[in-house]
Protein backbone atom coordinates (compact mmCIF):
# COMPACT_ATOMS: atom_id res chain seq x y z
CA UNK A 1 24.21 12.38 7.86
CA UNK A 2 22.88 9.49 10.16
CA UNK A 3 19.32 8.60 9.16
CA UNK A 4 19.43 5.90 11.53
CA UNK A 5 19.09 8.42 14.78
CA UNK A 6 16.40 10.39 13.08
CA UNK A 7 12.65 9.80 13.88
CA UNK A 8 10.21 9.42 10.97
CA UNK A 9 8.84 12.95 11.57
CA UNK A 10 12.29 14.44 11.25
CA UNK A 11 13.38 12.34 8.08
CA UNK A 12 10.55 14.09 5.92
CA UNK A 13 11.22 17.20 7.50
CA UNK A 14 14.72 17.03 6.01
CA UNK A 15 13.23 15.71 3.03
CA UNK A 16 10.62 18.69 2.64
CA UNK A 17 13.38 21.29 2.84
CA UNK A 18 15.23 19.88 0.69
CA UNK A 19 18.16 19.30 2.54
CA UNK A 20 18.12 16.02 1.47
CA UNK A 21 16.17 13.67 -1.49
CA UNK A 22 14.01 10.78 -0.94
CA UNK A 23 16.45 8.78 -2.85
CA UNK A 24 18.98 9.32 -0.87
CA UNK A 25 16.99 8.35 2.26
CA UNK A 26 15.84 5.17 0.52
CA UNK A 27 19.72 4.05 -0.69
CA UNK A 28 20.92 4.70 2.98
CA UNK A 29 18.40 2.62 4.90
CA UNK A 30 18.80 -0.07 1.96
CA UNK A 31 22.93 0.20 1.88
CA UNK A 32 22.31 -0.53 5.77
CA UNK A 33 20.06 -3.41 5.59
CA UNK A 34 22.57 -5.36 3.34
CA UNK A 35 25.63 -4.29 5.59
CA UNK A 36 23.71 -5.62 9.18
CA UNK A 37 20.30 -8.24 7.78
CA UNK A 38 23.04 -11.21 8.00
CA UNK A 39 23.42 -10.60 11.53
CA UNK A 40 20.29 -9.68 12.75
CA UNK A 41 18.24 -12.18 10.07
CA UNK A 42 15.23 -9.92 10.09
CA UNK A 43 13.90 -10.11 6.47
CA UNK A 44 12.39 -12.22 4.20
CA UNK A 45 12.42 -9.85 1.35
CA UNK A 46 14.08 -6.88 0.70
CA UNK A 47 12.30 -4.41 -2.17
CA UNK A 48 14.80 -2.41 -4.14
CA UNK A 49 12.42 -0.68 -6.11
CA UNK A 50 11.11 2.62 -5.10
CA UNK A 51 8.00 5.02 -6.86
CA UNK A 52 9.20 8.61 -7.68
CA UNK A 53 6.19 10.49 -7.39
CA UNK A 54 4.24 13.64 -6.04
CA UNK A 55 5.37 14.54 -2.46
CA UNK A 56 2.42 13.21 0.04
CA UNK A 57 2.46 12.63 3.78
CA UNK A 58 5.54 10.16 4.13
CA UNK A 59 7.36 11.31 1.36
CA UNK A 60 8.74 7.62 0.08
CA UNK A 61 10.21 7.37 3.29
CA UNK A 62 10.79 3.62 3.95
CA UNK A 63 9.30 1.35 6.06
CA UNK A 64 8.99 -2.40 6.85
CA UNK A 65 6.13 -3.97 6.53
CA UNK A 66 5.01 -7.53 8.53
CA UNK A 67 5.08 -10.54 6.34
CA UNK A 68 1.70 -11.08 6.70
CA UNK A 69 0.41 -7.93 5.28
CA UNK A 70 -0.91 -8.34 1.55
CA UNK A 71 1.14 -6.31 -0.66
CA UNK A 72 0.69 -6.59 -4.38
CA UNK A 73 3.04 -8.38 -6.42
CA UNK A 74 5.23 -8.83 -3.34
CA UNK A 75 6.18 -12.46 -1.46
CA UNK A 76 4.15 -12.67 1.50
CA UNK A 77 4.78 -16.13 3.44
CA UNK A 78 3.51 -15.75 6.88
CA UNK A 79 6.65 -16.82 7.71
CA UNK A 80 5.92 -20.12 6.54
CA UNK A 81 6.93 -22.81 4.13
CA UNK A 82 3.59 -23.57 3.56
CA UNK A 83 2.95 -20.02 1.95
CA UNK A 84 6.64 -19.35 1.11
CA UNK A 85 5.54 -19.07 -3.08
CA UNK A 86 2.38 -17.06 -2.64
CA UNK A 87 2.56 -13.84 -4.03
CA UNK A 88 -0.72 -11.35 -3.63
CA UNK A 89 -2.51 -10.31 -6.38
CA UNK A 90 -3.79 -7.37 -3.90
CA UNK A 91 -3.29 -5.06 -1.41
CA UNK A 92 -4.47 -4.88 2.44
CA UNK A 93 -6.32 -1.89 3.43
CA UNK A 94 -3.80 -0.38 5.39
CA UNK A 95 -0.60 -0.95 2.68
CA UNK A 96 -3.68 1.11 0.29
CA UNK A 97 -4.09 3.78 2.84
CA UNK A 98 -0.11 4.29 2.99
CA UNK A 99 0.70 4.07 -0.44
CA UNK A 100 -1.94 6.71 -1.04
CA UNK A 101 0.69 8.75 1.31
CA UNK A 102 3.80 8.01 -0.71
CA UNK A 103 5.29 5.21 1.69
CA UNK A 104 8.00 3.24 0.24
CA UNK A 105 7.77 -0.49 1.38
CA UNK A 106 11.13 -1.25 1.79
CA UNK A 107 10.26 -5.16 2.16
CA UNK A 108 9.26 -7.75 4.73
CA UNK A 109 10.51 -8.60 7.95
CA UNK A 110 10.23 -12.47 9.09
CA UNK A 111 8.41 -13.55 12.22
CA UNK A 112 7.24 -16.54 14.47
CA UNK A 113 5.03 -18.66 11.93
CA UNK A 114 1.59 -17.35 11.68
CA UNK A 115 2.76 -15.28 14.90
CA UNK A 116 2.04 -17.99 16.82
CA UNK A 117 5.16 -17.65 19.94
CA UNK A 118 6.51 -14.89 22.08
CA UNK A 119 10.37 -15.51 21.00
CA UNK A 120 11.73 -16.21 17.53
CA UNK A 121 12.13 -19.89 17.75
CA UNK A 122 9.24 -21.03 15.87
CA UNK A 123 10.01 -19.21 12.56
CA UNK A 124 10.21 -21.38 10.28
CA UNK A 125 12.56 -19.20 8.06
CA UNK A 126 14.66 -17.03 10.19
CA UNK A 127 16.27 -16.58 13.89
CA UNK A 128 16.26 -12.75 14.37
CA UNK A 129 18.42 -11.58 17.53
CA UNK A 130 18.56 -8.71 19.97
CA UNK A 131 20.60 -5.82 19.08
CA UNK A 132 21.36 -4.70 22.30
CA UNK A 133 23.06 -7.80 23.01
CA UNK A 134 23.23 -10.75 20.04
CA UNK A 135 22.98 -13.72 22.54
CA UNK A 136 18.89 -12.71 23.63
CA UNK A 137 15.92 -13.12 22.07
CA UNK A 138 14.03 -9.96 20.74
CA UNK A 139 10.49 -10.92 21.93
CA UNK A 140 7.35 -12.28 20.28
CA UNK A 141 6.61 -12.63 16.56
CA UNK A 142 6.43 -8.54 16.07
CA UNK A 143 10.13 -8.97 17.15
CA UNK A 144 12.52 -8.92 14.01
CA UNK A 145 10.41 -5.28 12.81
CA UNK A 146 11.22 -4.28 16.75
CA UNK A 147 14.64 -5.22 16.07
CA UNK A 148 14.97 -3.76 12.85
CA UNK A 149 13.51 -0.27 14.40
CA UNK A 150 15.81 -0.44 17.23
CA UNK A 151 18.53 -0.93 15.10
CA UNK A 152 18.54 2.02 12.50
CA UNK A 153 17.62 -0.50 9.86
CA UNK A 154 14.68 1.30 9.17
CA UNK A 155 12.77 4.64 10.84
CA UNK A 156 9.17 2.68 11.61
CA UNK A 157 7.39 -1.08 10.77
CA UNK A 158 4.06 -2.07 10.36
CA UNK A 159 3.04 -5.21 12.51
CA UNK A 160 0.30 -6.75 14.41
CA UNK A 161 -0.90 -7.29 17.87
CA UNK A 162 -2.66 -10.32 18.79
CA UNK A 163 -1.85 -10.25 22.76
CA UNK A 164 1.71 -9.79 22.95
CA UNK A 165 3.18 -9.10 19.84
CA UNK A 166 4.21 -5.86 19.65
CA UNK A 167 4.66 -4.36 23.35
CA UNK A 168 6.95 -7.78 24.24
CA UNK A 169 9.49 -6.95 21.51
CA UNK A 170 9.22 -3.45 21.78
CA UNK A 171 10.31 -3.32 25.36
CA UNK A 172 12.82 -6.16 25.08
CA UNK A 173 13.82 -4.28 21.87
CA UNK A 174 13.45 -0.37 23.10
CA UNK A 175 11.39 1.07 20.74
CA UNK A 176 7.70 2.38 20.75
CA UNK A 177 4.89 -0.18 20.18
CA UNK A 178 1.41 1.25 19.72
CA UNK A 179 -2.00 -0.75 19.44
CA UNK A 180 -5.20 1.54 18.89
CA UNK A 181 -8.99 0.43 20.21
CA UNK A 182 -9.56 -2.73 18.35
CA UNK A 183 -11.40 -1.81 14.95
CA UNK A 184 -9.50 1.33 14.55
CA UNK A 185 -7.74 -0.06 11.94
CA UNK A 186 -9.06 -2.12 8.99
CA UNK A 187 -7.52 -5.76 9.33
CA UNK A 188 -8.41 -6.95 5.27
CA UNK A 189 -6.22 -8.65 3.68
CA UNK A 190 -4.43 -9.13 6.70
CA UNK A 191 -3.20 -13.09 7.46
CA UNK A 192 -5.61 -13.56 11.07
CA UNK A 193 -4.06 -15.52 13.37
CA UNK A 194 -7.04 -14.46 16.12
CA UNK A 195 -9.80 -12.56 13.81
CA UNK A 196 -11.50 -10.78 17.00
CA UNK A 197 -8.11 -9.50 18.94
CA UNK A 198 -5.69 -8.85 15.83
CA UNK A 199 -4.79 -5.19 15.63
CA UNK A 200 -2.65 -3.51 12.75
CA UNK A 201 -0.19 -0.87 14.00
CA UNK A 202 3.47 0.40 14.32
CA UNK A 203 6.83 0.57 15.62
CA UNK A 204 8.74 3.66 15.81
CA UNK A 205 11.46 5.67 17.47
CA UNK A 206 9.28 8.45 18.72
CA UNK A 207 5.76 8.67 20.29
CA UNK A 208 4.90 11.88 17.49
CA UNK A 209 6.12 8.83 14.86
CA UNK A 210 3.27 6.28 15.78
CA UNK A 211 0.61 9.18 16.25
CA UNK A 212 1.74 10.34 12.52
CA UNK A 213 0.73 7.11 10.96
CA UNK A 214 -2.42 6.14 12.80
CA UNK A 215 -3.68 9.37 11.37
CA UNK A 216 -3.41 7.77 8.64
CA UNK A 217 -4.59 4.45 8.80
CA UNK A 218 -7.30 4.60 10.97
CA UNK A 219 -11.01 5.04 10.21
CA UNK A 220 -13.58 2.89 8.49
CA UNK A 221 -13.52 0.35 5.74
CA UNK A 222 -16.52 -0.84 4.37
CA UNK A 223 -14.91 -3.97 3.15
CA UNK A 224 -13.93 -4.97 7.01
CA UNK A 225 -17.18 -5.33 9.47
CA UNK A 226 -14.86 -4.82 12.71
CA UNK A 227 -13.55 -1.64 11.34
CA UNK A 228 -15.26 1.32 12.93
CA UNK A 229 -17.38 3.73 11.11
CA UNK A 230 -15.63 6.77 12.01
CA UNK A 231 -11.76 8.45 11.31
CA UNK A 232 -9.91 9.82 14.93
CA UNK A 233 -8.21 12.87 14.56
CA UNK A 234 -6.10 13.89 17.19
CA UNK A 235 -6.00 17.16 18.93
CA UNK A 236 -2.30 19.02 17.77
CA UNK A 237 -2.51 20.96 21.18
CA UNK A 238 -1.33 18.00 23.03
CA UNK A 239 1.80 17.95 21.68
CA UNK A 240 1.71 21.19 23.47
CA UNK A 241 2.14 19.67 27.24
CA UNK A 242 4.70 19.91 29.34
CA UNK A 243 2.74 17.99 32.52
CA UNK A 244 0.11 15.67 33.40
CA UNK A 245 -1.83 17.79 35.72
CA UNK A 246 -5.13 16.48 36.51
CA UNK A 247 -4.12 12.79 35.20
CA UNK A 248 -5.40 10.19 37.54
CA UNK A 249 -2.47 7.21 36.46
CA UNK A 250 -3.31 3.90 38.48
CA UNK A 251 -1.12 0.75 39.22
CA UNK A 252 -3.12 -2.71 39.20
CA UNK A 253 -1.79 -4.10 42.42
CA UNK A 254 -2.50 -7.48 41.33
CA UNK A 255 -0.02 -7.32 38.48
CA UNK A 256 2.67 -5.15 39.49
CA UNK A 257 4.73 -6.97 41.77
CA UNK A 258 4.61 -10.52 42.11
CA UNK A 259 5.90 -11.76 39.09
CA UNK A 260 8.80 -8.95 38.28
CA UNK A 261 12.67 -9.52 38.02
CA UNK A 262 13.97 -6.89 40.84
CA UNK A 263 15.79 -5.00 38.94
CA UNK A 264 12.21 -4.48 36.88
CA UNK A 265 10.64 -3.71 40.01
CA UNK A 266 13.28 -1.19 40.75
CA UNK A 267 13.19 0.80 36.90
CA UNK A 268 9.21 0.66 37.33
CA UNK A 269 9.15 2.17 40.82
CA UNK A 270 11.57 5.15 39.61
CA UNK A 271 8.65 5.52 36.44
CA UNK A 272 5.71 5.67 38.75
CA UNK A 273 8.48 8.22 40.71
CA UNK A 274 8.85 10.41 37.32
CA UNK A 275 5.54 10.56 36.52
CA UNK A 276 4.19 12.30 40.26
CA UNK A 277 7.26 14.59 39.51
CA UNK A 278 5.40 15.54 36.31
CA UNK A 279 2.08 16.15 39.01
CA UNK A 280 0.75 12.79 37.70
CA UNK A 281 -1.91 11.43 40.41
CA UNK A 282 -0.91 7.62 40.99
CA UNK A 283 -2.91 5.37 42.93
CA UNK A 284 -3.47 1.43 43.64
CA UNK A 285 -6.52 -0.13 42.12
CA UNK A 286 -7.48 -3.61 41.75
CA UNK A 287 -8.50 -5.94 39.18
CA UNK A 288 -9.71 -9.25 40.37
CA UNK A 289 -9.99 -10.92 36.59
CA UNK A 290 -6.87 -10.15 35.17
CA UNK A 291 -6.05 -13.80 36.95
CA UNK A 292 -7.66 -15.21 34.77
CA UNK A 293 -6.85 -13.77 31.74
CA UNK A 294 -4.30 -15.89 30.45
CA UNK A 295 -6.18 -19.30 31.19
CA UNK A 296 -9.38 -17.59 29.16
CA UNK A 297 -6.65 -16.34 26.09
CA UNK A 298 -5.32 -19.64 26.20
CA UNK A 299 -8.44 -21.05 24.95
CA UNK A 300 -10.23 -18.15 23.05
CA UNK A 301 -7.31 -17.61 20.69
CA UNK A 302 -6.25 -21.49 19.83
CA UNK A 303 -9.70 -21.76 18.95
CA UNK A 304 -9.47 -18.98 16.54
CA UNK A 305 -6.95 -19.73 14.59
CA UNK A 306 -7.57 -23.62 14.33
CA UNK A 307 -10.74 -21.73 11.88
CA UNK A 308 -7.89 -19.68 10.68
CA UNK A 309 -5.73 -22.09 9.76
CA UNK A 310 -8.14 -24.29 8.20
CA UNK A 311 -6.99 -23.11 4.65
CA UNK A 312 -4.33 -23.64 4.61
CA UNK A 313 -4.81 -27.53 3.77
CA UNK A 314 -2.03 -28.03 1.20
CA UNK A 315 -5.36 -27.93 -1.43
CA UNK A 316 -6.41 -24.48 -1.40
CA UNK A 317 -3.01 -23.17 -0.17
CA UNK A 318 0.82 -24.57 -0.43
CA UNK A 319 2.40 -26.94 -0.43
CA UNK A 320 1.19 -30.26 -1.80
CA UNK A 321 2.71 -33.55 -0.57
CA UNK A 322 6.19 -34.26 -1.31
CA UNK A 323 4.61 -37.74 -2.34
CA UNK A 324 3.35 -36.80 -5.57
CA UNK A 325 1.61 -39.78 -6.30
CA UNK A 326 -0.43 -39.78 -2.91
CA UNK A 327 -4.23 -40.05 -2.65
CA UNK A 328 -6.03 -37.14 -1.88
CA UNK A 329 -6.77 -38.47 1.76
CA UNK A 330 -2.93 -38.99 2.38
CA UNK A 331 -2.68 -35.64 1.79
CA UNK A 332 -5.14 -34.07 4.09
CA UNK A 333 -3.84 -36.51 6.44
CA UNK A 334 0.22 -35.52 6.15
CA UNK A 335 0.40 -32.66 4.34
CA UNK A 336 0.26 -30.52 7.87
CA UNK A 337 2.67 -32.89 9.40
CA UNK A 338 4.94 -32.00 6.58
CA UNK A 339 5.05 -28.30 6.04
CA UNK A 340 3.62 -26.61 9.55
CA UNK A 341 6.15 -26.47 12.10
CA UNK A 342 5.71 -28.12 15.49
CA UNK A 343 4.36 -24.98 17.61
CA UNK A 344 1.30 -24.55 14.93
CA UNK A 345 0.91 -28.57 14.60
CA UNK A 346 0.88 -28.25 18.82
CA UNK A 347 -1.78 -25.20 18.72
CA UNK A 348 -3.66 -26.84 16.05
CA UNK A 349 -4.53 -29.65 18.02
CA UNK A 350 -5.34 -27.91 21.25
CA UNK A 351 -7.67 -25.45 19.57
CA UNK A 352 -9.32 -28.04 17.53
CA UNK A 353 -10.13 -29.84 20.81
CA UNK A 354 -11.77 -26.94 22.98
CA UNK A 355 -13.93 -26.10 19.65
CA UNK A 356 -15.33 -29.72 19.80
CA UNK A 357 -18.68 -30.88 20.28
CA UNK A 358 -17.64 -32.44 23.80
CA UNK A 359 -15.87 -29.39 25.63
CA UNK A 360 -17.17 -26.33 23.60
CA UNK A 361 -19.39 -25.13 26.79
CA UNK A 362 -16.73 -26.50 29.24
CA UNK A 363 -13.54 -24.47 27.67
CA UNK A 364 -14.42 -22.18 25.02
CA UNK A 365 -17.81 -20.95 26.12
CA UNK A 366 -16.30 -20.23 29.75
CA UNK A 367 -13.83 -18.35 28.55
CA UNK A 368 -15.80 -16.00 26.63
CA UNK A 369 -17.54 -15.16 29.52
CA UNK A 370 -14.74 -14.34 31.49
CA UNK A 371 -13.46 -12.17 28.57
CA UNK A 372 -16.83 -10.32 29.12
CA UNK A 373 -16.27 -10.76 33.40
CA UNK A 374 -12.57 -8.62 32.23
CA UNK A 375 -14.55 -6.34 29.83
CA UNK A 376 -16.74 -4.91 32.99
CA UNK A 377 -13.75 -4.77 35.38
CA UNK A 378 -12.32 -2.34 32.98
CA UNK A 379 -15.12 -0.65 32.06
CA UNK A 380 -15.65 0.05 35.79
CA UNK A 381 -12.31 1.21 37.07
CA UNK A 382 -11.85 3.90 33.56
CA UNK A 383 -15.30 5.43 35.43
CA UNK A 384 -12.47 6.92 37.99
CA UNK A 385 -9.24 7.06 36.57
CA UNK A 386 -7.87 8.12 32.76
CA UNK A 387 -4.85 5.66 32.40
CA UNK A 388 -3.37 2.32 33.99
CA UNK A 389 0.06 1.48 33.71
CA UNK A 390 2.12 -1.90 34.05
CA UNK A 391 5.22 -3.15 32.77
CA UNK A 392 5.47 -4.44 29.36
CA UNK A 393 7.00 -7.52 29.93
CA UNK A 394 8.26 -9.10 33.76
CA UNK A 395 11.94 -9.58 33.03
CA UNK A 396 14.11 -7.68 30.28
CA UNK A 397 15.45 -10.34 27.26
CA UNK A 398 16.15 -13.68 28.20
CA UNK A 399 18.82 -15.43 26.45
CA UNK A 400 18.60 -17.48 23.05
CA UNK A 401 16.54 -21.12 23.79
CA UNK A 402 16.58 -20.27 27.73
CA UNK A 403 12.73 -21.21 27.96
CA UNK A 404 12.17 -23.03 24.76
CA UNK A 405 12.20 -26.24 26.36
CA UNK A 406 9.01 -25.15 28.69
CA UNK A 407 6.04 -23.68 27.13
CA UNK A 408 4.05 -22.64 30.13
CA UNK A 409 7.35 -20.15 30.81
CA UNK A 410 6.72 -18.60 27.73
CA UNK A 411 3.14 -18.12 28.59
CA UNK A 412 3.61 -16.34 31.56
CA UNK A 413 5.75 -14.22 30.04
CA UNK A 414 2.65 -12.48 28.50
CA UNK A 415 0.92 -11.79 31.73
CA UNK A 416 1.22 -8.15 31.33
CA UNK A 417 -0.24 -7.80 27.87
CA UNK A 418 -3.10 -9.87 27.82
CA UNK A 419 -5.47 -8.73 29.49
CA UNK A 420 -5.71 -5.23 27.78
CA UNK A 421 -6.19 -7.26 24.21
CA UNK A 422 -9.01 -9.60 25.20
CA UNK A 423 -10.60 -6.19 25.88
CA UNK A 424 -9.86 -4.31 23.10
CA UNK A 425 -8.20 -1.45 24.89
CA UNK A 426 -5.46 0.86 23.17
CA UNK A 427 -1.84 1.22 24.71
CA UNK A 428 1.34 2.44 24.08
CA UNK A 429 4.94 1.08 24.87
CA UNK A 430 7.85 3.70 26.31
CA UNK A 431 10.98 3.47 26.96
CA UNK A 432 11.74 3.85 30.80
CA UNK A 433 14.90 2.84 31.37
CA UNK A 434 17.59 -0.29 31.59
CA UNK A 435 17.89 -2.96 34.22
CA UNK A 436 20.34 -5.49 34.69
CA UNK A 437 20.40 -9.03 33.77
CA UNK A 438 19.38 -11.39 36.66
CA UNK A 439 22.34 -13.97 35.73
CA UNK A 440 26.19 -13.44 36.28
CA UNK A 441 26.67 -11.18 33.09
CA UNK A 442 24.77 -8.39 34.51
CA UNK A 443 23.82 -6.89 31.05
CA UNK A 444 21.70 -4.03 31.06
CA UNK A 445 18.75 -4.57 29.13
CA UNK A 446 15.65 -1.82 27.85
CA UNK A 447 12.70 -1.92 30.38
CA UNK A 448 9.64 -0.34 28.91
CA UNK A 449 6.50 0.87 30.66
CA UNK A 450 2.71 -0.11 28.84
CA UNK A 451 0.12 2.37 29.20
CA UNK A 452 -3.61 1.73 28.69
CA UNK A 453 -6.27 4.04 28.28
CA UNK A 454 -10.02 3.38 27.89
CA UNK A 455 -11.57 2.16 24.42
CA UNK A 456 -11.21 4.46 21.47
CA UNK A 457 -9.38 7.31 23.84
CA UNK A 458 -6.23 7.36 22.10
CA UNK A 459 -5.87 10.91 22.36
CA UNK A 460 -5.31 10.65 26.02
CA UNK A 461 -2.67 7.84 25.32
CA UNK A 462 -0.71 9.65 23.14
CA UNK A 463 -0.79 12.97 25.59
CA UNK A 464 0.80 11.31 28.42
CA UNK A 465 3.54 8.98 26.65
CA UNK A 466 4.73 12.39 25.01
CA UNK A 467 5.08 14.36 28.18
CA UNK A 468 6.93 11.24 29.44
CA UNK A 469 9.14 10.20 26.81
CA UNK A 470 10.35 14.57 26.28
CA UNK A 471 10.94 14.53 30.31
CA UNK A 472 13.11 11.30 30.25
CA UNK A 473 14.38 11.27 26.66
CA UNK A 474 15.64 7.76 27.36
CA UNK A 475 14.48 6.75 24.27
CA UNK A 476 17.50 8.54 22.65
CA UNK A 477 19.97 5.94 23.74
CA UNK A 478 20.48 3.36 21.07
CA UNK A 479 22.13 -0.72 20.57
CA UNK A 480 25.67 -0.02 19.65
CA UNK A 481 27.20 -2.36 16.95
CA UNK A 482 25.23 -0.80 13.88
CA UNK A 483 27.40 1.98 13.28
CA UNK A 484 27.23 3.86 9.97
């Protein structure tokens, strides 16, 4: 059988009725991880061994876990060779709360360094590509578990979302990227790159998939203050739907248009046309701030994770100078020179600067307050309407070191995602359909759509992105290449 096509959900059915064993499963997802990781270099470690024990939730079916997730006894590296020897004593909250469910952690895929990029080209380890086609980039530093998903290596990944680093890859990718209310989901043990918008959650084939595991990783942990003191539990009726009667879905008209490839424009409008055919109610609202958002991001994340990165000083974290005979001031001088790679060295300095004495109320301090400006806008259209969508990314994949030469490129690329994480809002990625390339190839490419509900109303998210995903079922189609 192909356990590539199957969704999560329908792997431990055919587990549970014995049709098949959870060895089995686990041999063919590892037999096709060594036949395809050369060519799509999306793992840093690959775990061999499996537990053979009672039959819980997820059955010891695999899945990929973020290297930056603590996982006992296994390498985590954050992607870097400054961590590329440390090996957890403990486990994160979340790696806990699914091993308590029988998942099998199958290893860890790679990612931008510290997830600090929206393509792969500041890993310091591996260059994961797109499966759909090999000579684009598979999105931001969630992108080598999106690419792994997309690809059958694996039914479902664990990653993070800091602003962009799920819903990027997952549209460039064509999988389903999901990001709860922020404190859903217990972030210990966790590598922070940003401590107050990092947000644990999943890939997966299937909207059912990602609603399956954030029931069971959500809720409280008393060992994380951000985590929120209550478990969501989702009403089962809504997989029940068959229309979105009565939804009120509105299209930020500041967003939609101005910065999107045309044949973007053109998928979108035939969404926004699929979901009034499913009685959706779709009007244009506005959103003044969201202009704004990425020059306030821009300044509250560096400055986070400058603190974040503070450990890791060659002292109280690998490496130590190559110069073994150095002072110890030659080593807190170099020793970041040596082992970060240029992106974090870049962000470093930038953060460190808007945290100084001299510009704290000038950058950082402004920027907070137009996170709290964005915060209210929100707040103030969900009094009227249940959902907003926009496009997960404004172009489908560009190709391999097309805008690594210009930074601010790469910035705007996360227009679309930003906003929604300096609030704190849930979303979900879906496929919609494929566009064409904008160059003289004319590939066609995934185009997902992002939808964003108000603050801890998941339920409502994962209503409509069900009733959308059964009446399109474009999420079916998958790369070619990775053949059994």
């Amino acid at each position: 059988m192909n356990y590539k096509d199957l969704s999560l959900e329908q792997l431990i059915e055919e587990i549970k009725s014995g049709r098949t064993s959870r060895e089995e499963v686990f041999k063919y997802f590892l037999n096709r991880i060594k036949k395809y990781d050369d060519k799509l270099q999306c793992f840093n470690y690959i775990n061999e061994n499996w537990l053979n024990t009672s039959n819980w939730a997820l059955f010891w079916v695999p899945i990929w876990v973020k290297d930056l997730y603590c996982e006992k006894w296994i390498p985590t590296t954050w992607s870097s060779i400054m961590l590329e020897n440390f090996v957890p004593p403990y486990d994160s909250t979340i790696i806990k709360k699914l091993n308590q469910e029988a998942m099998s952690s199958i290893g860890k895929t790679t990612m931008d360094e510290f997830a600090m990029w929206t393509t792969w080209e500041n890993s310091a380890l591996k260059k994961a590509i797109n499966p759909w086609w090999t000579n684009r980039v598979p999105g931001g530093s969630s992108s080598w578990s999106a690419a792994a998903v997309s690809a059958g290596l694996v039914p479902a990944a664990l990653w993070t979302d800091t602003w962009w680093s799920l819903r990027q890859p997952a549209s460039l990718c064509g999988v389903v990227g999901f990001r709860p209310s922020y404190g859903r989901n217990s972030r210990y043990w966790i590598f922070p790159m940003a401590s107050s918008l990092d947000c644990p959650w999943t890939i997966t084939k299937t909207v059912k998939d990602a609603w399956m595991l954030y029931e069971l990783m959500n809720g409280e942990d008393p060992l994380e203050n951000t985590s929120l003191a209550w478990k969501d539990i989702i009403n089962p009726k809504i997989w029940e739907s068959k229309s979105l009667k009565w939804y009120k879905i509105w299209v930020i008209k500041e967003f939609f248009w101005e910065w999107l490839d045309n044949w973007v424009k053109i998928v979108m409008e035939k969404a926004i046309k699929e979901l009034e055919n499913l009685w959706a109610e779709i009007k244009e609202i506005s959103l003044p701030t969201t202009k704004y958002a990425i020059a306030a991001y821009y300044i509250i994340v560096p400055a986070e994770v400058s603190t974040n990165l503070w450990r890791l000083d060659g002292i109280r974290y690998w490496h130590v100078s190559k110069n073994e005979s150095s002072s110890m001031d030659w080593v807190f001088q170099n020793n970041r020179w040596e082992w970060l790679w240029s992106e974090s060295q870049r962000r470093t300095i930038l953060w460190s600067y808007v945290l100084s004495a001299w510009f704290y109320d000038a950058y950082f301090k402004k920027a907070a307050q137009i996170r709290t400006l964005l915060i209210d806008d929100f707040n103030k259209v969900f009094n009227d309407v249940d959902v907003i969508i926009w496009p997960a990314s404004p172009s489908v994949a560009w190709k391999m070191w097309e805008k690594s030469d210009d930074p601010l490129k790469l910035y705007l690329a996360d227009m679309y995602t930003i906003p929604s994480s300096l609030a704190g809002l849930p979303w979900i990625s879906v496929p919609c359909w494929f566009a064409e390339t904008e160059d003289e190839e004319k590939e066609m490419m995934p185009v997902w759509l992002q939808i964003i509900a108000p603050r801890l109303e998941e339920e409502k998210l994962f209503e409509i992105s069900h009733v959308y995903e059964q009446a399109t079922n474009f999420g079916k189609i998958s790369p070619k290449g990775f053949e059994d």
